[in-house]
C-alpha atoms as a PDB file:
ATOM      1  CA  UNK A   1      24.941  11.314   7.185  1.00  0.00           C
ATOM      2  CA  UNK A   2      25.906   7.403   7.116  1.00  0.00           C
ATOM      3  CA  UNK A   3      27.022   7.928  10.387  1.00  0.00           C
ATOM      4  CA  UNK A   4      24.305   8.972  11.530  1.00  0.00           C
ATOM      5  CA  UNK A   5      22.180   6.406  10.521  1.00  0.00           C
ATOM      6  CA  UNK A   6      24.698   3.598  12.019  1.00  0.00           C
ATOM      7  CA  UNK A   7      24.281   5.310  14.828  1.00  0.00           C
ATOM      8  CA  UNK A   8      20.611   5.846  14.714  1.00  0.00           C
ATOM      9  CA  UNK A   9      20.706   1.917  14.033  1.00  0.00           C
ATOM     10  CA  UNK A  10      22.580   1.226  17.308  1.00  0.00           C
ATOM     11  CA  UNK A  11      20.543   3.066  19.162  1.00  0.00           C
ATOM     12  CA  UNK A  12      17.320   1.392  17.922  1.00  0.00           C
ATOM     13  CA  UNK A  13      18.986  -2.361  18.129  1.00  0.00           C
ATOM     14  CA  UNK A  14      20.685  -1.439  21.699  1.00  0.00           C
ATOM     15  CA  UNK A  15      16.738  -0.447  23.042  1.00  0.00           C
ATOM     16  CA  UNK A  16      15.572  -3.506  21.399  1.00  0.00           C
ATOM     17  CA  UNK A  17      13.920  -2.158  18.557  1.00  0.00           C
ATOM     18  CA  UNK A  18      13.153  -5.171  15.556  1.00  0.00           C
ATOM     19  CA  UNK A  19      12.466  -2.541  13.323  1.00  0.00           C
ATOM     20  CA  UNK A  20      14.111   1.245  12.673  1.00  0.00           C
ATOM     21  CA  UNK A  21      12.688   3.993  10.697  1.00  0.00           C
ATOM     22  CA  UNK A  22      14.746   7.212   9.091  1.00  0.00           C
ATOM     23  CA  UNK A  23      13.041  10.405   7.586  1.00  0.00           C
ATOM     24  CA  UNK A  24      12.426  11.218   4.151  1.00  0.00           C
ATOM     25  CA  UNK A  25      15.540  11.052   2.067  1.00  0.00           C
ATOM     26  CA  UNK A  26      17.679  10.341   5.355  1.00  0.00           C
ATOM     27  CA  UNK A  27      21.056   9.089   3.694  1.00  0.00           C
ATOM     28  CA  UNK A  28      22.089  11.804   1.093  1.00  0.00           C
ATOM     29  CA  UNK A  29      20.664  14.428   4.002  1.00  0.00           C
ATOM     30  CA  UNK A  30      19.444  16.558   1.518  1.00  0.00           C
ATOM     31  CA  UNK A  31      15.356  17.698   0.659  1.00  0.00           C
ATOM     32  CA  UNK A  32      13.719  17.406  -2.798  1.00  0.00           C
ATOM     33  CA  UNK A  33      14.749  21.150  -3.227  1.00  0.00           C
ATOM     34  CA  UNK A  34      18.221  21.074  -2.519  1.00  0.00           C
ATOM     35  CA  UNK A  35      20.848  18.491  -4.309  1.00  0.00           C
ATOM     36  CA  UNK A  36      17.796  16.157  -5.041  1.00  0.00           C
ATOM     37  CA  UNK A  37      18.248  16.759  -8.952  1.00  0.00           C
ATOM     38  CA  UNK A  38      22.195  16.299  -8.615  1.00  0.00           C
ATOM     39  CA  UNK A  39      23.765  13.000 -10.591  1.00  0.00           C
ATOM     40  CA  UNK A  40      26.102  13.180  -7.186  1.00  0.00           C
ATOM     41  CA  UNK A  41      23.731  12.745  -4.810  1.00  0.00           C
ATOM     42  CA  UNK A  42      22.107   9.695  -5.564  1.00  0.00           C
ATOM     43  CA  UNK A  43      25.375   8.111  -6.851  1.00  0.00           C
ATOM     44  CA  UNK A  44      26.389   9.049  -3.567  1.00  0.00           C
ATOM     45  CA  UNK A  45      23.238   7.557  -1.299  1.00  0.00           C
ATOM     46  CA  UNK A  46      24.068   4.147  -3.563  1.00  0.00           C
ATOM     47  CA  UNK A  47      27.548   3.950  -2.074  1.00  0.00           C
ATOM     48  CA  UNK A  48      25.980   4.943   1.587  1.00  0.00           C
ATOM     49  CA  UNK A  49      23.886   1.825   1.112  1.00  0.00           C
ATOM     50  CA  UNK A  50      26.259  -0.277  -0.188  1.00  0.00           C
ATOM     51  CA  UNK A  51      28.622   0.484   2.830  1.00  0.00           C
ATOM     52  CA  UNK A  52      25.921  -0.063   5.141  1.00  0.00           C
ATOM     53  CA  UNK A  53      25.093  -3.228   3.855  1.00  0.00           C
ATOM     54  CA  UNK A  54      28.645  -4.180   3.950  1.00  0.00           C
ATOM     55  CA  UNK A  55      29.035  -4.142   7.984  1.00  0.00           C
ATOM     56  CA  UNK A  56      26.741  -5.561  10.683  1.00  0.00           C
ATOM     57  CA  UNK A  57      24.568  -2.589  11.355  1.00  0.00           C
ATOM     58  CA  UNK A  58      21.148  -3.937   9.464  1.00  0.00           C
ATOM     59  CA  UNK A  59      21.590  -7.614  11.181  1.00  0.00           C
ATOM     60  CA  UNK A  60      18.709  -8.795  13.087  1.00  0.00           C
ATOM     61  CA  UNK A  61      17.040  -5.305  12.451  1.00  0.00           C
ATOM     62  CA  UNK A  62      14.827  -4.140   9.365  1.00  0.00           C
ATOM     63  CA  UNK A  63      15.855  -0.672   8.437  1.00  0.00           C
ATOM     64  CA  UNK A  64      13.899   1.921   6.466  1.00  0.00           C
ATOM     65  CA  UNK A  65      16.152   4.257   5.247  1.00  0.00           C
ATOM     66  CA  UNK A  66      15.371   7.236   2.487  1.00  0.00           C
ATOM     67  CA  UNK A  67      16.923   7.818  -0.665  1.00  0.00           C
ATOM     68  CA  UNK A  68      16.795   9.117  -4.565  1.00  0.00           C
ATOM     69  CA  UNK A  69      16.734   6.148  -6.948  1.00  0.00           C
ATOM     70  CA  UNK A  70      16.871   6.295 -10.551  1.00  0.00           C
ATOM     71  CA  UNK A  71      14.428   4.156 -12.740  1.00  0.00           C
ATOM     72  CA  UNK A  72      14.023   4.162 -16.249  1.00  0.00           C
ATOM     73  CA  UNK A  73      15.503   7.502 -16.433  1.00  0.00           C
ATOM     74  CA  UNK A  74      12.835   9.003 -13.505  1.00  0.00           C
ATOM     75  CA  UNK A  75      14.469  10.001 -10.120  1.00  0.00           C
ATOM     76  CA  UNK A  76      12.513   8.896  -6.950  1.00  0.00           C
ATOM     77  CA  UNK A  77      12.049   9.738  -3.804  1.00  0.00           C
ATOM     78  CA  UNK A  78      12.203   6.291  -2.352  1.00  0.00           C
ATOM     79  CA  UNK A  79      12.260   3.939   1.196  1.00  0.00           C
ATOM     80  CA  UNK A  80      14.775   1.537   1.031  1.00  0.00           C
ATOM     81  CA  UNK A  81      14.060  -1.694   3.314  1.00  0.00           C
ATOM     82  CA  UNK A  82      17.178  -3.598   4.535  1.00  0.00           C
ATOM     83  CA  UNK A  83      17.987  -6.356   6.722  1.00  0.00           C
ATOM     84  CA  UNK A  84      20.947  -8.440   7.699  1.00  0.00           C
END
């Protein structure tokens, strides 16, 4: 899915969007009844983010993107905002 959301991220920057919005749980690609409960999956969606923030993609352009976070021992269903 990370290429995906690069991709969706060109797209938006290339039509001159400032701002670029992906669905619920967008970078492990998975629903809340699926791998949602999986270790693996948010472990996962933290190295998707971390590669993402690693290039140029977010730069210039706020990015929602969805993912499971841990907190405390409670898995979310969170946004994650991002830029440059």
């Amino acid at each position: 899915n990370l290429a995906r959301v690069k991709s969706s991220i060109s797209i938006a920057k290339g039509r001159g969007a400032r701002y670029r919005v992906g669905p619920e749980l967008e970078l492990p690609g998975y629903g809340c009844e699926d791998h949602f409960l999986e270790l693996d999956t948010t472990e996962h969606s933290w190295e998707s983010l971390a590669d993402l923030l690693s290039g140029d993609e977010t730069d210039d352009i706020v990015c929602d993107v969805g993912m499971p976070v841990i907190h405390g021992g409670v898995r979310y269903n969170c946004r994650v905002f991002v830029l440059n």
